[in-house]
C-alpha atoms as a PDB file:
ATOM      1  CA  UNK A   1     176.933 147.180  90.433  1.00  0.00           C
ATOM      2  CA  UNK A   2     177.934 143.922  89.436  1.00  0.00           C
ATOM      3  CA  UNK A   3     179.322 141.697  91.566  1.00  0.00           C
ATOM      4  CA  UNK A   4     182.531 141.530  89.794  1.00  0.00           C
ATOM      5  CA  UNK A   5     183.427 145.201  90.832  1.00  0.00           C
ATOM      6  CA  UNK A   6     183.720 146.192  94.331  1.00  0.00           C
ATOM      7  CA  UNK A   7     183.574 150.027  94.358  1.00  0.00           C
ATOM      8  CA  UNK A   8     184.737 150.309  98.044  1.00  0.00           C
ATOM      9  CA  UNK A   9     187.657 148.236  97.084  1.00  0.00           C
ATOM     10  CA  UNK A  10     188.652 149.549  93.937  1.00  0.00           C
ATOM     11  CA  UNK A  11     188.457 153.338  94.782  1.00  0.00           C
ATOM     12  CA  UNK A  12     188.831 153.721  98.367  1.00  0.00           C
ATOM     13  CA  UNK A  13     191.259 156.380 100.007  1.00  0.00           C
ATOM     14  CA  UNK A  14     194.206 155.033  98.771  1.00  0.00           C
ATOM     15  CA  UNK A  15     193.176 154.812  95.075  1.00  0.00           C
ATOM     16  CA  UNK A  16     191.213 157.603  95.464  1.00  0.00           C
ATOM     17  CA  UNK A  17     194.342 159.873  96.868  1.00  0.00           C
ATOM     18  CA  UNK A  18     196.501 159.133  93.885  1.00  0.00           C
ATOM     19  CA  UNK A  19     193.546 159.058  91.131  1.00  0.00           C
ATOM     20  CA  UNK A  20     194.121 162.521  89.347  1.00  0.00           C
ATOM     21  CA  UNK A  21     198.141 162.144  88.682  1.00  0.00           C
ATOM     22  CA  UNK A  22     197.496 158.428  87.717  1.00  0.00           C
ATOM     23  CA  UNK A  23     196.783 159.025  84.096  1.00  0.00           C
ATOM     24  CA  UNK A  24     198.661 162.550  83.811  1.00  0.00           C
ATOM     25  CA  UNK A  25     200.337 161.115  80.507  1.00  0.00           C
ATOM     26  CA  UNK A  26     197.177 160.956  78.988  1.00  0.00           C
ATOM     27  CA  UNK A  27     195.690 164.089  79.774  1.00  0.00           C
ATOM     28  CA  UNK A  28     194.872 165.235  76.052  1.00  0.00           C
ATOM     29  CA  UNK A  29     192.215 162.447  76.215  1.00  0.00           C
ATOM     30  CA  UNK A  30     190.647 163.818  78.656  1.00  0.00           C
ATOM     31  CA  UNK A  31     191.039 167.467  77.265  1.00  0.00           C
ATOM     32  CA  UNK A  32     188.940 166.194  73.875  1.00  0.00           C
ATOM     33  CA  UNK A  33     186.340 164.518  76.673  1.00  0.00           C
ATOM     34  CA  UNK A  34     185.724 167.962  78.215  1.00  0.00           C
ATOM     35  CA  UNK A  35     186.150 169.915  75.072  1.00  0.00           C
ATOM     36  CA  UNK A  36     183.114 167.376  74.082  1.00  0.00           C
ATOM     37  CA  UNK A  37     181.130 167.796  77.211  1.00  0.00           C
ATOM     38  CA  UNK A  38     181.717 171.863  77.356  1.00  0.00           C
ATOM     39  CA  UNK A  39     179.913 171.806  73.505  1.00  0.00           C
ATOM     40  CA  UNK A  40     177.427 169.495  74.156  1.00  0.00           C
ATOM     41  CA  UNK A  41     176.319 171.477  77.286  1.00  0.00           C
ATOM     42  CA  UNK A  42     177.108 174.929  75.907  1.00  0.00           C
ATOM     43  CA  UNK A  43     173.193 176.187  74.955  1.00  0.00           C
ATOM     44  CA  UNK A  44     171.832 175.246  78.628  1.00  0.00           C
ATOM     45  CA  UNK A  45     170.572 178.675  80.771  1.00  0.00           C
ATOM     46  CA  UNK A  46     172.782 180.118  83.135  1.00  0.00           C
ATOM     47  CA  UNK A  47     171.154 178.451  86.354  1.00  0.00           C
ATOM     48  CA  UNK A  48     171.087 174.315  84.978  1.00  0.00           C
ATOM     49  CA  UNK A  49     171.435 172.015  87.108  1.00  0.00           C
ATOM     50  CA  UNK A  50     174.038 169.178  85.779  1.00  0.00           C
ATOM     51  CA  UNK A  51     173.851 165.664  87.569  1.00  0.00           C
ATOM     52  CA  UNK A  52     176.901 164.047  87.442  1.00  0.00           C
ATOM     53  CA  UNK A  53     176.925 160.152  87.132  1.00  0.00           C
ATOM     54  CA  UNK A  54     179.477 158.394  88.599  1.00  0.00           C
ATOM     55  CA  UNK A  55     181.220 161.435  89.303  1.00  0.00           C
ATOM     56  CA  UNK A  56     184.668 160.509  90.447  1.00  0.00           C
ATOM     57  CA  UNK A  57     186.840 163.068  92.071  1.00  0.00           C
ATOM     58  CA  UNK A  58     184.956 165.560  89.995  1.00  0.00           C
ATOM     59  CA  UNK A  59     187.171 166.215  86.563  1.00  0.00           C
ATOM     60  CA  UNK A  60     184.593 167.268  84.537  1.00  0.00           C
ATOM     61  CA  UNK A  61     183.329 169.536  87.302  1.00  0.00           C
ATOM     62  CA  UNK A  62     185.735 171.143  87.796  1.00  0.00           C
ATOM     63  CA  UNK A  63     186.135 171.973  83.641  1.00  0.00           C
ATOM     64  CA  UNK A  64     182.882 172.927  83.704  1.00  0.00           C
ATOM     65  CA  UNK A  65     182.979 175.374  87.084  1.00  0.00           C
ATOM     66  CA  UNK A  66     185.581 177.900  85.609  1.00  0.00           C
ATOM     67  CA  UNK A  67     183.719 177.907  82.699  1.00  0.00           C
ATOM     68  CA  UNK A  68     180.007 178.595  83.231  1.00  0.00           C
ATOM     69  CA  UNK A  69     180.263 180.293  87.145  1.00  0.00           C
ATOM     70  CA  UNK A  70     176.055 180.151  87.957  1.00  0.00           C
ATOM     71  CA  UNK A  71     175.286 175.953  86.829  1.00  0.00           C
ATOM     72  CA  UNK A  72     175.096 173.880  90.149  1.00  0.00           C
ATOM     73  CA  UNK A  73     176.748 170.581  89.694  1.00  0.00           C
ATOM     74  CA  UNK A  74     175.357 167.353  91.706  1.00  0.00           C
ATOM     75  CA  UNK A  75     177.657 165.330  91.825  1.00  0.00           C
ATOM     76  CA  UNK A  76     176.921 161.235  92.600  1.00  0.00           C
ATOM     77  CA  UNK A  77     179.441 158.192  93.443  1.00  0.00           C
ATOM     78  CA  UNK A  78     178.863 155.566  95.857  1.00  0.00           C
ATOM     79  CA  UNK A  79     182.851 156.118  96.938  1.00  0.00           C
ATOM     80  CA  UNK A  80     182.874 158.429  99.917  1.00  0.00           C
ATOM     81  CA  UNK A  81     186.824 158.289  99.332  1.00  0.00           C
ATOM     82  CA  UNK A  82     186.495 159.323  95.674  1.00  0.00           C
ATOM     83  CA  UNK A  83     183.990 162.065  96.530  1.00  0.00           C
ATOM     84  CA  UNK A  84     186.401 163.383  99.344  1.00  0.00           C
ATOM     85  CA  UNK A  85     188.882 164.139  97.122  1.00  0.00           C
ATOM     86  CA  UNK A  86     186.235 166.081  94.524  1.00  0.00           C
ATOM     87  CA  UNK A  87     185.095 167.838  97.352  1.00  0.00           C
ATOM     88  CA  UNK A  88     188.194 168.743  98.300  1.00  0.00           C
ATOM     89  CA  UNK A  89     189.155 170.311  94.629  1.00  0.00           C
ATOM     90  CA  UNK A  90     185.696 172.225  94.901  1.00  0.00           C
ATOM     91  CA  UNK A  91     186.582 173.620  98.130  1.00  0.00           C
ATOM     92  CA  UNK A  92     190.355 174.652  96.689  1.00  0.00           C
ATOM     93  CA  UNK A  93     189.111 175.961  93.656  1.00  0.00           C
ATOM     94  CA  UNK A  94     185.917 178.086  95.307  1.00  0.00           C
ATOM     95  CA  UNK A  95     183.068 176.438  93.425  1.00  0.00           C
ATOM     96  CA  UNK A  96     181.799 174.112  96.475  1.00  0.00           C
ATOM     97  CA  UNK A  97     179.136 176.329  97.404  1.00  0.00           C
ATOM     98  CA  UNK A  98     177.758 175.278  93.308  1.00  0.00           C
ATOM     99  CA  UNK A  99     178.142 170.864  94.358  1.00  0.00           C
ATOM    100  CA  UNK A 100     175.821 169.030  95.923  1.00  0.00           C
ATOM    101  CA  UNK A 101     178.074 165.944  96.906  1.00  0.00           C
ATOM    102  CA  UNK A 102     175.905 162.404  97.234  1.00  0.00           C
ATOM    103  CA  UNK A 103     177.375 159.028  98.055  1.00  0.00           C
ATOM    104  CA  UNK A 104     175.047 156.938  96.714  1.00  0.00           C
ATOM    105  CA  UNK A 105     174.491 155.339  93.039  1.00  0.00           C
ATOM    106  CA  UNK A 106     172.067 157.613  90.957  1.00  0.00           C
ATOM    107  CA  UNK A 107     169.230 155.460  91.149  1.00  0.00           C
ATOM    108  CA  UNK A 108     169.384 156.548  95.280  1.00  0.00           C
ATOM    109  CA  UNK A 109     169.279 159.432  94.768  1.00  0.00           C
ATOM    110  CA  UNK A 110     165.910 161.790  94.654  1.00  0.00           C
ATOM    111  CA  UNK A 111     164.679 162.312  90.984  1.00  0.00           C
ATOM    112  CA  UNK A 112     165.087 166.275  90.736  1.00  0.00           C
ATOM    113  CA  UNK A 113     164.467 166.819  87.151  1.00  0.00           C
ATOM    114  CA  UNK A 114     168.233 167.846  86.273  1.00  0.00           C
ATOM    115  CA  UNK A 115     168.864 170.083  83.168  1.00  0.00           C
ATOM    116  CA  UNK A 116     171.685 167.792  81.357  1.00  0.00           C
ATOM    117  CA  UNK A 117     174.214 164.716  82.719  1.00  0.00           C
ATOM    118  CA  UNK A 118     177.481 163.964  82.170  1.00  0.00           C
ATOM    119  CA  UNK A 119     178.322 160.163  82.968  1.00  0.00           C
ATOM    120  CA  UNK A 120     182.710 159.485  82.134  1.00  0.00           C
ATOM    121  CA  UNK A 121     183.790 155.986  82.437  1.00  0.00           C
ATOM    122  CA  UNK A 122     181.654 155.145  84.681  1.00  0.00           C
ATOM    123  CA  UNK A 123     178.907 152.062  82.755  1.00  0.00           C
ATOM    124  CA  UNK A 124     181.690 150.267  81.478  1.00  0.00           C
ATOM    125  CA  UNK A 125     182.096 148.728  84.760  1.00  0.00           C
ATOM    126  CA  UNK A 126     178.800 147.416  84.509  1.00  0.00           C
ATOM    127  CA  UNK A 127     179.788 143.996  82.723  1.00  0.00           C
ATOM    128  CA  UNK A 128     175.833 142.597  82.389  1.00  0.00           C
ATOM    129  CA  UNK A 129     173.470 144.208  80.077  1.00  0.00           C
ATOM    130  CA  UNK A 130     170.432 144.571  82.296  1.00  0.00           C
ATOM    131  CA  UNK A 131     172.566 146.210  84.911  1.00  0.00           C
ATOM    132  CA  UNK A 132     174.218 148.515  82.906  1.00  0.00           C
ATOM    133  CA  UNK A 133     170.663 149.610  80.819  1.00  0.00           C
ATOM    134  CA  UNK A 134     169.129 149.995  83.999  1.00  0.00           C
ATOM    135  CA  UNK A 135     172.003 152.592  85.460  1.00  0.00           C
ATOM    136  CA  UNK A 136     171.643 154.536  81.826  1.00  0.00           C
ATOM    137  CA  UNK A 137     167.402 154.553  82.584  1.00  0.00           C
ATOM    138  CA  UNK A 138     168.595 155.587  86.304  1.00  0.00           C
ATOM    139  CA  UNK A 139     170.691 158.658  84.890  1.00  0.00           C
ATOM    140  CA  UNK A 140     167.209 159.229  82.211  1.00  0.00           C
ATOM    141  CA  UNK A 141     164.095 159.194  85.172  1.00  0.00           C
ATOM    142  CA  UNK A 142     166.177 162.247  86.886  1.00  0.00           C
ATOM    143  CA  UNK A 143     166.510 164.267  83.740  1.00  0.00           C
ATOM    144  CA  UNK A 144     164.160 167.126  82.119  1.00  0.00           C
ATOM    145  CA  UNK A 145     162.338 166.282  78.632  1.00  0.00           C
ATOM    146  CA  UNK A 146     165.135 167.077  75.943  1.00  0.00           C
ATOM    147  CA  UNK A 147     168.239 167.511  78.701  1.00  0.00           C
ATOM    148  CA  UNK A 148     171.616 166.618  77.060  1.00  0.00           C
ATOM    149  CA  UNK A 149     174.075 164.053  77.951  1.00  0.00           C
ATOM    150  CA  UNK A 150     177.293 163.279  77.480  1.00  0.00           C
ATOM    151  CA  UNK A 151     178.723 159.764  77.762  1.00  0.00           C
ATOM    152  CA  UNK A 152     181.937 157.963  77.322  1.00  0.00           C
ATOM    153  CA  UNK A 153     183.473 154.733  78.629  1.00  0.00           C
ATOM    154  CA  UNK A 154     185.602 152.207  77.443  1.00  0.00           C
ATOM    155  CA  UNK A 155     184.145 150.348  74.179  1.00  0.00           C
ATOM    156  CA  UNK A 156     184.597 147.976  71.534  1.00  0.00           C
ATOM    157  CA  UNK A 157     183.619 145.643  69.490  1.00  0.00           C
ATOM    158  CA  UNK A 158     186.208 142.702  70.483  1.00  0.00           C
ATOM    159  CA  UNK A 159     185.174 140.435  67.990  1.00  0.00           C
ATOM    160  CA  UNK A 160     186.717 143.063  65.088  1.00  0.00           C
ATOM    161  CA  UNK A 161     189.293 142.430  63.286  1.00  0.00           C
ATOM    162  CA  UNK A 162     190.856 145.311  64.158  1.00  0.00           C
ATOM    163  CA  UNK A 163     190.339 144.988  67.765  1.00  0.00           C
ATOM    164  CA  UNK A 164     193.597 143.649  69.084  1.00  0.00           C
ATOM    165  CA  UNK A 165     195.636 146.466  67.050  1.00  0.00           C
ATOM    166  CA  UNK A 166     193.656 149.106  68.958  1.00  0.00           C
ATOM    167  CA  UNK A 167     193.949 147.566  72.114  1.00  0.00           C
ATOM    168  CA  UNK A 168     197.772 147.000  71.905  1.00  0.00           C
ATOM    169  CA  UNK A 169     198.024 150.890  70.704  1.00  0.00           C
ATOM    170  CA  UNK A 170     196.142 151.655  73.819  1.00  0.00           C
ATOM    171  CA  UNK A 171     198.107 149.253  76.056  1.00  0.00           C
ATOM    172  CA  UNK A 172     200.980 151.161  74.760  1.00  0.00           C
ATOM    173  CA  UNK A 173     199.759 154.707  75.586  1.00  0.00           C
ATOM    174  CA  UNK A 174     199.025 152.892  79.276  1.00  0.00           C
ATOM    175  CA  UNK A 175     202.951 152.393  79.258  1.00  0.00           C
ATOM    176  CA  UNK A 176     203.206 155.702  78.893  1.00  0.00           C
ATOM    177  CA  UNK A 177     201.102 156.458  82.085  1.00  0.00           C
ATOM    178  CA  UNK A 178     203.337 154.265  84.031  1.00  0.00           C
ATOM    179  CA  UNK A 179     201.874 151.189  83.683  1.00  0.00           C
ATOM    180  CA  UNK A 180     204.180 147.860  83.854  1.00  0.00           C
ATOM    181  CA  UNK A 181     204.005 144.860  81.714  1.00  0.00           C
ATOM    182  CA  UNK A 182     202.089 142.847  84.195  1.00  0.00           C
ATOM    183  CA  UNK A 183     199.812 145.529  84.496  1.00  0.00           C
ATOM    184  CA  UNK A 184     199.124 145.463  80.537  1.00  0.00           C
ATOM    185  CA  UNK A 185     198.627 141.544  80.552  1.00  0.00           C
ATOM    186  CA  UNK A 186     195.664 142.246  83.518  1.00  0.00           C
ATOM    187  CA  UNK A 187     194.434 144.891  81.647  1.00  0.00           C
ATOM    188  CA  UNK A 188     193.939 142.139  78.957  1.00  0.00           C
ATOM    189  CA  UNK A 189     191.902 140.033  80.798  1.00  0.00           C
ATOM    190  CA  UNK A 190     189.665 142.880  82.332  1.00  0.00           C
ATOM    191  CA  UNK A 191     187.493 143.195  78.906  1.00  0.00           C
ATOM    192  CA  UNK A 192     184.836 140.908  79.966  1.00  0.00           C
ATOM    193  CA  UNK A 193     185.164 140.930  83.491  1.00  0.00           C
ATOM    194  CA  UNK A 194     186.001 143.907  85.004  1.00  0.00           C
ATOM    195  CA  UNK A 195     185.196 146.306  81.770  1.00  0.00           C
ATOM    196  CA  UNK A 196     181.903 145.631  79.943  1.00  0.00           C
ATOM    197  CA  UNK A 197     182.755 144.062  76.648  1.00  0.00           C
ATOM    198  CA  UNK A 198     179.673 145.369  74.974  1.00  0.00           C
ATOM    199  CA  UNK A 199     180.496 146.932  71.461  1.00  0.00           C
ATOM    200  CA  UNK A 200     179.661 150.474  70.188  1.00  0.00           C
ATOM    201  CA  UNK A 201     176.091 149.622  68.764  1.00  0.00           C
ATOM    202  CA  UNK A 202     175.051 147.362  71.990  1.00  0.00           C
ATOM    203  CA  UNK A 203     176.130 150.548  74.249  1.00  0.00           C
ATOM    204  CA  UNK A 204     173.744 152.797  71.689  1.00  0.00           C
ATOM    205  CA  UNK A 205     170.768 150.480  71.946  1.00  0.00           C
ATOM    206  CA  UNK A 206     170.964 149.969  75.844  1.00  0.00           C
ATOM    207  CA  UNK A 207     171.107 153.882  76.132  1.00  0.00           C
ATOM    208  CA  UNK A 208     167.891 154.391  73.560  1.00  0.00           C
ATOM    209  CA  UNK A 209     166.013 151.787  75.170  1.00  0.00           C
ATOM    210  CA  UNK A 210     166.711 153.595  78.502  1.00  0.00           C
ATOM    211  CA  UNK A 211     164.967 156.273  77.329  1.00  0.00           C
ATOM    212  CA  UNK A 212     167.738 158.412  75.379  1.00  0.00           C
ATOM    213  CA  UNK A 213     167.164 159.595  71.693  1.00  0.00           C
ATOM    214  CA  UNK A 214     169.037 157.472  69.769  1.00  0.00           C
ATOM    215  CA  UNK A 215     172.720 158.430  70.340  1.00  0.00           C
ATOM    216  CA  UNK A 216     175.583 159.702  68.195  1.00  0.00           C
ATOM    217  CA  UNK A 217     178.876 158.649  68.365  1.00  0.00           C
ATOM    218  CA  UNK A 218     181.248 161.979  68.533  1.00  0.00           C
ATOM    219  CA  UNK A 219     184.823 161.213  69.293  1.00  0.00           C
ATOM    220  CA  UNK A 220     187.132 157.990  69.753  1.00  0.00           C
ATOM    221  CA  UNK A 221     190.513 158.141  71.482  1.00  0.00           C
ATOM    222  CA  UNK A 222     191.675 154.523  71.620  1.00  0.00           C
ATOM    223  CA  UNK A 223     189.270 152.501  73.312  1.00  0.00           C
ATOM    224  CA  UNK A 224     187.348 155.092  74.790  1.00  0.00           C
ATOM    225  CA  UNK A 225     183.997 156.072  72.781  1.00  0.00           C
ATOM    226  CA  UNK A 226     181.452 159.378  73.624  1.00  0.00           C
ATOM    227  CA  UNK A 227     178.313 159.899  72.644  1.00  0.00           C
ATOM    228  CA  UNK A 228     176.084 162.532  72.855  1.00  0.00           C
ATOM    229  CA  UNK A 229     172.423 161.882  72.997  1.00  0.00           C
ATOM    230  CA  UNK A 230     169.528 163.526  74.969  1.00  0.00           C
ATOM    231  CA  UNK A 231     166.886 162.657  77.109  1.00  0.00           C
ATOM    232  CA  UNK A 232     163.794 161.317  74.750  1.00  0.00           C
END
């Protein structure tokens, strides 16, 4: 990670406690994301194996569980607090016995030839370009010839013209998730320093040259971008 995000410090118990309800406003976002994901992943065999990059407290997991009950979901974060909290869900919901829960970053963790990945706002974070093309190559060495992947983070080109529009439409629809005003003028100055202010076609080459086909831009909900692409 860079040195410019402390994961221990940004998502430890406290954050990690109140991380599902935080963004409950904006919930259809996240509904396209797994409606994405689900598609993207549907053709895999009954028994893949799905890494899960930066996996949170386990949203996509948990989409994913109900739907297809035999895939085994590892699931990788370097916060124990954030992991807690998807292990917790698993346990609730009755699909822990399918998670293999890892508090580590990816490139820790074993390379076990997974059948697809799913990384979700996750590389954005990631603000230098060698850093963040190095955790896309991470997510690629642990992944079968051909596996699918689904990405999306926070992206744009902030040079565009139309770049301040978009990001006041999306500071809005933070307002909406409870957000304050001096929370909106932070969120400002994060592009750049907290969030990676790579643009759409910088993201695409970092992911080929990691060893992804060349990916294709499905869906855009504000400043969030997802690809889908596939291991080369």
């Amino acid at each position: 990670m860079s040195n410019k995000f402390d994961v221990s410090e940004a998502f430890g118990p406290d954050h990690a406690a109140n991380y599902d309800a935080q963004f409950d406003e904006l919930h259809p976002i996240k509904d396209v994301m797994h409606l994405v994901l689900q598609t993207h992943l549907g053709e895999l065999p009954d028994t893949a194996r799905i890494l899960v990059a930066g996996a949170g407290t386990g949203a996509e997991v948990r989409h994913l569980a109900a739907i297809y009950p035999n895939w085994h979901f590892t699931l990788v974060d370097p916060s124990e607090a954030m992991l807690a909290v998807a292990r917790q869900h698993a346990q609730a919901e009755g699909f822990d016995a399918r998670c293999t829960f890892r508090a580590a970053y990816v490139s820790a963790i074993p390379d076990e030839a997974f059948d697809a990945a799913t990384s979700m706002l996750v590389s954005h974070f990631l603000t230098g370009a060698e850093e963040r093309t190095a955790y896309f190559r991470s997510i690629a060495e642990r992944l079968k010839p051909g596996a699918p992947v689904f990405n999306a983070d926070l992206c744009y080109d902030t040079d565009a013209p139309d770049f301040p529009a978009v990001r006041d439409l999306w500071l809005s629809l933070m307002s909406r998730a409870g957000m304050n005003a001096e929370g909106r003028e932070r969120y400002k100055e994060m592009f750049g320093t907290l969030f990676a202010c790579h643009g759409p076609a910088e993201v695409e080459a970092m992911m080929e040259s990691a060893g992804f086909v060349p990916p294709a831009q499905c869906m855009q909900a504000g400043l969030i971008r997802g690809w889908v692409t596939a291991k080369a």
